[in-house]
Structures are given as structure tokens and as C-alpha cells.
C-alpha atoms as a PDB file:
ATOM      1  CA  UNK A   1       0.000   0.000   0.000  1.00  0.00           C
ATOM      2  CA  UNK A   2       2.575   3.104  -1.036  1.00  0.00           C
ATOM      3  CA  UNK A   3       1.736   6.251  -0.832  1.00  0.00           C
ATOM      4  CA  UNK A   4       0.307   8.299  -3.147  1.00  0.00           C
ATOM      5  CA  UNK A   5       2.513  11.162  -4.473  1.00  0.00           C
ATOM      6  CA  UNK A   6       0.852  14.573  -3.421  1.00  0.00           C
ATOM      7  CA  UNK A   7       0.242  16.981  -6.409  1.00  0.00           C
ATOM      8  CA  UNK A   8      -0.086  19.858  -4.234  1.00  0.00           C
ATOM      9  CA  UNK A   9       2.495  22.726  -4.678  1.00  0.00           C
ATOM     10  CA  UNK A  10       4.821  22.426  -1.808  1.00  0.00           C
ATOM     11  CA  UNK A  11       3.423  24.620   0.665  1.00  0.00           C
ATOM     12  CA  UNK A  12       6.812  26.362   1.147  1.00  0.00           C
ATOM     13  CA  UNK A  13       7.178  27.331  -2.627  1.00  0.00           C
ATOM     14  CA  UNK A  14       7.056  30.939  -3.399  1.00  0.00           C
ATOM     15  CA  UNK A  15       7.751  32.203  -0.101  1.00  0.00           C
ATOM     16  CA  UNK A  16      10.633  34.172   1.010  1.00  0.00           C
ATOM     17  CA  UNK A  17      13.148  33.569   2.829  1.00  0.00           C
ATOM     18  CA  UNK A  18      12.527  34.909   6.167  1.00  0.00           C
ATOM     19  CA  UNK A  19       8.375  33.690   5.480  1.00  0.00           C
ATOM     20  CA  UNK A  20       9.973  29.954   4.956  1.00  0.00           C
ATOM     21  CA  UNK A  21      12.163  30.627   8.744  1.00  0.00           C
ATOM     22  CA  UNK A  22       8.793  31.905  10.311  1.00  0.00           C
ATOM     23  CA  UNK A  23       6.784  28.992   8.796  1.00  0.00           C
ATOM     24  CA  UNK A  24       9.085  26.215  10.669  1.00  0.00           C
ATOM     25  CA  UNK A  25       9.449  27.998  13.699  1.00  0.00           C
ATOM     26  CA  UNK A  26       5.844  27.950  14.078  1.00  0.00           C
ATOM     27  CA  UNK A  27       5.781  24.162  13.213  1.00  0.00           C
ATOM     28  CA  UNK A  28       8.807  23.372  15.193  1.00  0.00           C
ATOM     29  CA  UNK A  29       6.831  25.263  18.437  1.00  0.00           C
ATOM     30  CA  UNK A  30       3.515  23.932  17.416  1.00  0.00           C
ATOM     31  CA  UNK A  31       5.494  19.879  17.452  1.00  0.00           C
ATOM     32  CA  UNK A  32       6.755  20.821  20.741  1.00  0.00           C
ATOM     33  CA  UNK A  33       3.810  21.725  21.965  1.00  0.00           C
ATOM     34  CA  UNK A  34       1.571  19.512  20.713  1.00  0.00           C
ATOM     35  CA  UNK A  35       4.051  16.825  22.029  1.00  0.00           C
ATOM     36  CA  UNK A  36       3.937  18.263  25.768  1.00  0.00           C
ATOM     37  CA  UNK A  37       0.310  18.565  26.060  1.00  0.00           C
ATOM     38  CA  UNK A  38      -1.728  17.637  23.212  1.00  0.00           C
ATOM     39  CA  UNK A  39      -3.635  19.441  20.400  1.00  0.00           C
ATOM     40  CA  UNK A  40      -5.422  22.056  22.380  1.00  0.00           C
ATOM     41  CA  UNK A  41      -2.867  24.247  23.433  1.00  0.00           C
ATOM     42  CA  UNK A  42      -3.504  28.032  22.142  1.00  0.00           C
ATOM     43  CA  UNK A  43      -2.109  29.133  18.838  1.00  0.00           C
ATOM     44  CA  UNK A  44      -1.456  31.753  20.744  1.00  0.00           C
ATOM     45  CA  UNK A  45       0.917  29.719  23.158  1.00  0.00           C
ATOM     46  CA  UNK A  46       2.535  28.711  19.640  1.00  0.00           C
ATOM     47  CA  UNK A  47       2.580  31.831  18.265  1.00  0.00           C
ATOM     48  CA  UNK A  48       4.426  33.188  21.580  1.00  0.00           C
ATOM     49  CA  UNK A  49       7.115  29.707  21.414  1.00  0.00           C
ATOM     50  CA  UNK A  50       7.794  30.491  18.034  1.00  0.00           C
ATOM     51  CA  UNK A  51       8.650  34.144  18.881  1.00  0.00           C
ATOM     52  CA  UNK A  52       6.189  35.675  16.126  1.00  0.00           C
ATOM     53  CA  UNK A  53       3.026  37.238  16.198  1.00  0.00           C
ATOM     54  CA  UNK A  54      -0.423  35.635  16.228  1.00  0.00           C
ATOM     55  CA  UNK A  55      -1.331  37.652  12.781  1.00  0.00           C
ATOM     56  CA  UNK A  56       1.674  35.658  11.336  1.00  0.00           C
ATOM     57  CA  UNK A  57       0.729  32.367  12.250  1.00  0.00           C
ATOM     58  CA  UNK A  58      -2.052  32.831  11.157  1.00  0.00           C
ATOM     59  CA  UNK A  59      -0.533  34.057   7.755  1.00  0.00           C
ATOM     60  CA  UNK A  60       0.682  30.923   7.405  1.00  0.00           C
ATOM     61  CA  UNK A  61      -1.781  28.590   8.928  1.00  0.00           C
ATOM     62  CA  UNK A  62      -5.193  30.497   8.569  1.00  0.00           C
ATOM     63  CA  UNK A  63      -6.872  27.307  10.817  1.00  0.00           C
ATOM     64  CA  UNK A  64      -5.631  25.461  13.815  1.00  0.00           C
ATOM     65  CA  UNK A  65      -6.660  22.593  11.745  1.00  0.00           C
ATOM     66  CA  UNK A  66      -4.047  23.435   9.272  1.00  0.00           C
ATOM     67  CA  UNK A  67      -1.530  24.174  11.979  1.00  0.00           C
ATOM     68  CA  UNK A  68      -2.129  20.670  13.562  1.00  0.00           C
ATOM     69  CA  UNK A  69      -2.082  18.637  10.317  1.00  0.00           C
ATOM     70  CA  UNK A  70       1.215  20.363   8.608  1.00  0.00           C
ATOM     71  CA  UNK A  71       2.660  19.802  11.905  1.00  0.00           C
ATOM     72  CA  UNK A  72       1.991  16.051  12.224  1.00  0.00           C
ATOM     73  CA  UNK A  73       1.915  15.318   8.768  1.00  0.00           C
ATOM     74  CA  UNK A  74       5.596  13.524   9.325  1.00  0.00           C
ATOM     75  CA  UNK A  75       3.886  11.308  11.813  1.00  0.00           C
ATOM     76  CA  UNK A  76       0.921  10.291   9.333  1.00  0.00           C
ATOM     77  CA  UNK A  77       3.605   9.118   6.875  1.00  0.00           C
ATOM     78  CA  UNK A  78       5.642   7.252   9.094  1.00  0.00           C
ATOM     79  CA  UNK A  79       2.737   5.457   9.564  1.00  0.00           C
ATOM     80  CA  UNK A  80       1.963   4.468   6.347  1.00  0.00           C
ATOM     81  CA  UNK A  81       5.719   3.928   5.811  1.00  0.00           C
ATOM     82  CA  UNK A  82       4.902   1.296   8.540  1.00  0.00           C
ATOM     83  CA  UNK A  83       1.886  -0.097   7.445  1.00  0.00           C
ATOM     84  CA  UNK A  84       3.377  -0.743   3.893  1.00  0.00           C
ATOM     85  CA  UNK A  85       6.564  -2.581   5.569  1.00  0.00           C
ATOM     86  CA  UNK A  86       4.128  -4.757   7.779  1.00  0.00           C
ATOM     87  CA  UNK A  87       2.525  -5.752   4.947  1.00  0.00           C
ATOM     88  CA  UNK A  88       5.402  -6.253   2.905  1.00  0.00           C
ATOM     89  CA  UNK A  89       6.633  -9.015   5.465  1.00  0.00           C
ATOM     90  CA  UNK A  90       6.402 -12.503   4.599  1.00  0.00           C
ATOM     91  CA  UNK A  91       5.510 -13.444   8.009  1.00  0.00           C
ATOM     92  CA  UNK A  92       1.824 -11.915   8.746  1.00  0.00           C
ATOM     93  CA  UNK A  93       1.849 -12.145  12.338  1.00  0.00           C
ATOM     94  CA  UNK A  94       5.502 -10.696  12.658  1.00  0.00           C
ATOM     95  CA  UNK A  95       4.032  -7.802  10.375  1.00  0.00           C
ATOM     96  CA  UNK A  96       0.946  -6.862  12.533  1.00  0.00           C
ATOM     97  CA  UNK A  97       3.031  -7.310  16.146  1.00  0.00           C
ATOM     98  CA  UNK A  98       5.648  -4.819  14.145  1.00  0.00           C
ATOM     99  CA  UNK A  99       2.895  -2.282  13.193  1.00  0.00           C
ATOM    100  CA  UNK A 100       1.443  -2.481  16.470  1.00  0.00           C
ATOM    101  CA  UNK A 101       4.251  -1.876  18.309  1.00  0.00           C
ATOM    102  CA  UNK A 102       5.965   0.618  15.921  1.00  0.00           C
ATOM    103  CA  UNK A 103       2.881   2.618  16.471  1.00  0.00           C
ATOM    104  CA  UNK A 104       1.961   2.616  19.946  1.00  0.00           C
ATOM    105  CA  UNK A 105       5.780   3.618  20.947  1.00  0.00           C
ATOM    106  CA  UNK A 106       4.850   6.911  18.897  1.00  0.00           C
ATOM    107  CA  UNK A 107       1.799   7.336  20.734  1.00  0.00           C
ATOM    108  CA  UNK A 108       3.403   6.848  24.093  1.00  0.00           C
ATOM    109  CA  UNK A 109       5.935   9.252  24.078  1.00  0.00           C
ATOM    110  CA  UNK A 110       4.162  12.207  22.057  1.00  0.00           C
ATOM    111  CA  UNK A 111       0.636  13.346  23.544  1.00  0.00           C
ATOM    112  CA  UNK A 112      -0.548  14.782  20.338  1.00  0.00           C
ATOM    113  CA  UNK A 113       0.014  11.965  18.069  1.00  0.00           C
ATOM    114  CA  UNK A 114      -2.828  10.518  18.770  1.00  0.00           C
ATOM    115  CA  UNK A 115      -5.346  13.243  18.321  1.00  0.00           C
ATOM    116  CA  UNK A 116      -3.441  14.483  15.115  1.00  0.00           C
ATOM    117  CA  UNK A 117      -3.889  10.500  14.171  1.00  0.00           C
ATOM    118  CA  UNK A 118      -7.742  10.089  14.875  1.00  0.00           C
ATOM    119  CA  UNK A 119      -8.752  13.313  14.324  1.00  0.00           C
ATOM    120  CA  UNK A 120     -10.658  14.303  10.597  1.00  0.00           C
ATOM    121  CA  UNK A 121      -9.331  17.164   8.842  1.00  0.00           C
ATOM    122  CA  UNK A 122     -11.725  18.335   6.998  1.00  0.00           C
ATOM    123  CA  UNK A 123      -9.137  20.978   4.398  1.00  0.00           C
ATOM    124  CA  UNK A 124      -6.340  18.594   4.328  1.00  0.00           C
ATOM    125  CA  UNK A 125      -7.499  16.032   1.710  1.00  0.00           C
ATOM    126  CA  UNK A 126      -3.700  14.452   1.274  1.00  0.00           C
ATOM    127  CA  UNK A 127      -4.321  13.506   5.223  1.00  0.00           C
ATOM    128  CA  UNK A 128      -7.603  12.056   5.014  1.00  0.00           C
ATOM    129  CA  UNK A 129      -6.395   9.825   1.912  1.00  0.00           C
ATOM    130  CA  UNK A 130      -3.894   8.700   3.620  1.00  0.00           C
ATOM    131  CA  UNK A 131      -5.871   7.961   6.735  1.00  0.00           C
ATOM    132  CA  UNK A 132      -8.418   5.914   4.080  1.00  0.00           C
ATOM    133  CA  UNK A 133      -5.660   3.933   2.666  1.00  0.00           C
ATOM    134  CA  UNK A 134      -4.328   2.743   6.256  1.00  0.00           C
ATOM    135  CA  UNK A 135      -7.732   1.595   7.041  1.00  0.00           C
ATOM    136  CA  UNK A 136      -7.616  -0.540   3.755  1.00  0.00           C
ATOM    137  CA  UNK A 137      -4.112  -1.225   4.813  1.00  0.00           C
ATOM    138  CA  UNK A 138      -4.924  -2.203   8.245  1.00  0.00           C
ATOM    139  CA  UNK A 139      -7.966  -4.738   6.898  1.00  0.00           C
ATOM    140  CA  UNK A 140      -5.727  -6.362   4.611  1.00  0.00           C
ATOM    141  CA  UNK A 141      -3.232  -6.815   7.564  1.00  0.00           C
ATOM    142  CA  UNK A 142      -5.238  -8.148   9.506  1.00  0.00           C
ATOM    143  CA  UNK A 143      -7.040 -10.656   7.292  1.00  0.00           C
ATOM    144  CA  UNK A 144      -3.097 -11.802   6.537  1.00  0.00           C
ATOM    145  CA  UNK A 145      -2.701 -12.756  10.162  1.00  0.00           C
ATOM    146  CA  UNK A 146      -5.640 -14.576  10.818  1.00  0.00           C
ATOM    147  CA  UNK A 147      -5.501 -16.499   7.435  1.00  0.00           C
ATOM    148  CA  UNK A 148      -2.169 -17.610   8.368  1.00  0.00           C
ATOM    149  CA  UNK A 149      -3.855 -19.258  11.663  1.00  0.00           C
ATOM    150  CA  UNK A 150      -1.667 -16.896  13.908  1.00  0.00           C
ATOM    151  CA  UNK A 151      -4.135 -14.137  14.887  1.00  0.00           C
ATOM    152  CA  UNK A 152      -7.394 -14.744  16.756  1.00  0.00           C
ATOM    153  CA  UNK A 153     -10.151 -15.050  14.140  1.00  0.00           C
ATOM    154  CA  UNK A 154     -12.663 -12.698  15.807  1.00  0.00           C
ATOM    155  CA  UNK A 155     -10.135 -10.217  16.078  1.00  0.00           C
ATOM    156  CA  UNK A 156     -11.604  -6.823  13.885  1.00  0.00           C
ATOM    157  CA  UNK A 157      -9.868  -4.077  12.037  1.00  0.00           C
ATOM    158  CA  UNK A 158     -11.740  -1.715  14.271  1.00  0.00           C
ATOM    159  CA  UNK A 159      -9.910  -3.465  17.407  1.00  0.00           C
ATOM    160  CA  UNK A 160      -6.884  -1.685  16.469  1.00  0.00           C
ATOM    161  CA  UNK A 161      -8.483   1.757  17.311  1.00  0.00           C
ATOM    162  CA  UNK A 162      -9.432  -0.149  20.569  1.00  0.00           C
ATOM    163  CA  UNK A 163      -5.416  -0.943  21.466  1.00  0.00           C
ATOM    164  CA  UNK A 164      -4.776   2.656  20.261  1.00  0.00           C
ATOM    165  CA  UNK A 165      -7.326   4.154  23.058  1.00  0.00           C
ATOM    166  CA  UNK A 166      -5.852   1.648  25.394  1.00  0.00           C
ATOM    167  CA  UNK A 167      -2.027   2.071  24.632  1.00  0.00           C
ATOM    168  CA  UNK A 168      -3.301   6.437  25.082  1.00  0.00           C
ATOM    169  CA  UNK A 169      -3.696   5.806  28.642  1.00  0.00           C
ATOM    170  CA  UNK A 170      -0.067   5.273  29.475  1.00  0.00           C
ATOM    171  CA  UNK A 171       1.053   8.370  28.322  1.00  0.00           C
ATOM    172  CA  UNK A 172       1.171  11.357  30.094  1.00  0.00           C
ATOM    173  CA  UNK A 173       4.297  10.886  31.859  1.00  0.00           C
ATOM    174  CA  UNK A 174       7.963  10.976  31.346  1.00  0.00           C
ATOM    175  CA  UNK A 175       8.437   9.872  27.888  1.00  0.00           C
ATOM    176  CA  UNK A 176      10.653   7.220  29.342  1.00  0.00           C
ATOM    177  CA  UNK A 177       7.988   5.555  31.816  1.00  0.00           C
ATOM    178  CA  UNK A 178       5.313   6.002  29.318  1.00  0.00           C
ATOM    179  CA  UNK A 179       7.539   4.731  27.021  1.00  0.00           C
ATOM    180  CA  UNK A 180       8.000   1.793  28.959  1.00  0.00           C
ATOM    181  CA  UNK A 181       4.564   1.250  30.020  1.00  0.00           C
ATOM    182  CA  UNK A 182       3.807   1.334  26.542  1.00  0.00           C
ATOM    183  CA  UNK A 183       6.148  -1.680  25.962  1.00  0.00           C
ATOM    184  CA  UNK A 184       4.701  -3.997  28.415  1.00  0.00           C
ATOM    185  CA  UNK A 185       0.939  -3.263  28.041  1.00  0.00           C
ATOM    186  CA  UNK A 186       1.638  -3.416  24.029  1.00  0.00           C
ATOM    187  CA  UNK A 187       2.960  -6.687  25.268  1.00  0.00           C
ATOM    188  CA  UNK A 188       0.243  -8.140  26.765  1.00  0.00           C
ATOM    189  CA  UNK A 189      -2.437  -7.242  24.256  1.00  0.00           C
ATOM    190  CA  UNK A 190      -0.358  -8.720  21.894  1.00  0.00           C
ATOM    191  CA  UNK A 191      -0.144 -12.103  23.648  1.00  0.00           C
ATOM    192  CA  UNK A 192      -3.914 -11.928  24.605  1.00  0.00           C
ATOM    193  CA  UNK A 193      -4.377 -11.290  20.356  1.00  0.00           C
ATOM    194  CA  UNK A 194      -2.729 -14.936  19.632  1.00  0.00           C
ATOM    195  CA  UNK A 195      -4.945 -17.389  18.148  1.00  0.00           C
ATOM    196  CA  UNK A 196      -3.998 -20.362  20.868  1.00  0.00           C
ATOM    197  CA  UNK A 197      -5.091 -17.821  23.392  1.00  0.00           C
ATOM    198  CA  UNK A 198      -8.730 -16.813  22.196  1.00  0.00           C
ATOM    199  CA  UNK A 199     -11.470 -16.997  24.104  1.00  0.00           C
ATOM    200  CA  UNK A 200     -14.981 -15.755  23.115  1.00  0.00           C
ATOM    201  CA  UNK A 201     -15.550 -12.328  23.235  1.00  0.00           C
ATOM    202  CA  UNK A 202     -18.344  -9.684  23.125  1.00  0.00           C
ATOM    203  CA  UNK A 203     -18.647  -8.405  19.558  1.00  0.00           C
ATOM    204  CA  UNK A 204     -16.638  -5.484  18.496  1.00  0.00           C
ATOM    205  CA  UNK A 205     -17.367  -1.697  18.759  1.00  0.00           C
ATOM    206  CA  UNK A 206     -17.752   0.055  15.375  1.00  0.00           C
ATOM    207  CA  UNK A 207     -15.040   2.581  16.228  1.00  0.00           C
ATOM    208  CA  UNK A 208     -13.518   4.144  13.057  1.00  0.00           C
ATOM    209  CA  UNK A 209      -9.758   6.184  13.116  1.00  0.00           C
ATOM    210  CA  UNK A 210     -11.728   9.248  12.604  1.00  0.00           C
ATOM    211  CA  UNK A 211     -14.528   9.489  14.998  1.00  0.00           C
ATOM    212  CA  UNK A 212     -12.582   8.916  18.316  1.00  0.00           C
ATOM    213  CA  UNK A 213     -11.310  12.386  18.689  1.00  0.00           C
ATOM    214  CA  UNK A 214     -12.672  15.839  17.303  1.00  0.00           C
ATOM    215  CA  UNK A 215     -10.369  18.233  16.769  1.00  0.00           C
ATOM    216  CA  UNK A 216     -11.095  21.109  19.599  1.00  0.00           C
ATOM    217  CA  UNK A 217     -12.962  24.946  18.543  1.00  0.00           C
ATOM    218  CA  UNK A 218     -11.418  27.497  19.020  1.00  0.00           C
ATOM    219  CA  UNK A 219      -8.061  29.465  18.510  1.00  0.00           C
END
């Protein structure tokens, strides 16, 4: 499942100099802060990180929408990158546990990752394809696995926005403990996901990537 070239002019094209240094000082701040805290800090906290004005900012990123998806676009295609790898792997449970765990450690140790992740944004169409073709990525996966006899047949694509809600709760502190706690819970779901350990279960939610989290109103 690569990733579609974008055919959108680079949104750093035509701008000067000084505009470009602005423009990544803003993202830079906005990474930061979205790492610290999540996705509903203030532009104007950003605006004040990144040492420009508010009116600039918003030059450059006329929603917070736009702020949060340029800023966590890198994320979204390391992602994919991940996805395509998993399913590039000739072992199918080896590439599911690798996704899994690739993406949970990201989620762990930066508090906006997941929002940016599960949130809908609704003027960056590049994002939302992406998101589309890691849910088509993500069934695929997982119909790999459990064909191969290795993951537990009831298991549902939707159950992987369940392990991402679960996997959220560790963070919040250091990055190293929630890093850690990351590891081990990660760990355990994994184990629990093995076909020689199912048990019947209730059936699955019908939770999608993009209706878990709205992005927040408001500057």
C-alpha cells in the first residue's frame, strides 16, 4: 500500500526567505507543543514559542486545523511507511506485532500523536487519503494474520483503534515511563491477540480512526 505522491504545490514554494524561517518555527513550536500537552494548546501559546506574532501564524496557517495537520503530517507518513513494511513481510503475524508496536511507541511518548492520528481534517485532503488507505491497509493486515492461523479469528480491524485508546492511557508521563509502560501493556495485548489464546468475546465496537477524537474549537 505506497503512498500516493501529493500533487499539491509544496506549501513552502514561493515564499521568502525569512516567510519559509517563520513557517518552521511555528511548526517546530507547534510539534513541541503539541508533544507536551496535546492538540489544544492556544495558537497563541505557539505563536508566543515560536517568537512571532499571532497575525503571522495565522498568515501561514489560517486554521488550527491546518496548523495541527502540517505539523503532524511527518507522523501520518511514518505510519503508512509502517503499514506498507508490515505488509510487505512474509511473516503476517511478525508484520501486525511490528505495526502495532511501531505505532503505539509513537503514541506513548508524544501526547498529540494521537489526536493528530484520529482526528478528521476536513481541508487537508492528502491527510484524510492517507488515513483511508491505512484503514484498507490495516484490513488487509489483519485478514493476513488470521488467514495464516496466527491471529485470533474474531479479532476486527476496528480493534486496532481499541489498542490505540488503550495504549493512550499510558502516556502522560515521562516519555521514558510512558515509554515503557507502553512496551509492556503493548505486550500483553499482543499475547492476549494470539490465536492459541482466544477466548470468546463480546462483539466489536464500530469505532472508526476518525470518529474517536474531534479536533477542539477554538483558537
Amino acid at each position: 500500500m505506497p503512498a500516493q505522491p501529493s500533487r499539491k504545490r509544496p506549501a513552502t514554494a514561493g515564499l521568502r526567505a525569512d516567510a519559509r524561517h517563520n513557517r518552521e518555527r511555528i511548526l517546530e513550536a507547534a510539534r513541541e507543543a503539541y508533544a507536551a500537552h496535546g492538540i489544544d494548546v492556544p495558537v497563541t501559546t505557539i505563536a508566543r514559542r515560536a517568537g512571532v506574532g499571532v497575525a503571522t501564524l495565522y498568515r501561514r496557517f489560517p486554521t488550527r486545523a491546518a496548523l495541527v495537520t502540517e505539523a503532524f503530517s511527518e507522523q501520518l507518513a511514518v505510519c503508512v511507511a509502517a503499514l506498507d513494511a508490515a505488509l510487505r513481510d512474509p511473516d503476517p503475524w511478525h508484520g501486525f506485532r511490528s505495526l502495532i508496536e511501531k505505532v503505539c511507541a509513537m503514541q506513548a511518548t508524544d501526547r498529540g500523536f494521537t489526536a493528530a492520528f484520529l482526528s478528521r481534517f476536513p481541508d487537508a485532503v492528502d491527510i484524510d487519503g492517507q488515513r483511508v488507505r491505512a484503514e484498507e491497509g490495516i484490513a488487509r493486515l489483519v485478514r493476513r494474520a488470521q488467514e495464516s492461523g496466527q491471529l485470533r479469528a474474531d479479532f476486527d480491524p476496528s480493534d486496532v483503534t481499541l489498542l490505540l485508546l488503550a495504549n493512550n492511557g499510558v502516556a502522560g508521563d515521562s516519555p521514558e515511563v510512558s515509554a515503557a509502560a507502553s512496551r509492556r501493556l503493548t505486550g500483553y495485548l499482543l499475547q492476549s491477540l494470539r490465536a492459541e489464546h482466544a477466548a470468546p468475546l463480546p462483539p466489536p465496537a464500530p469505532l472508526e480512526l476518525n470518529r474517536i477524537h474531534r479536533l477542539p474549537p477554538g483558537p
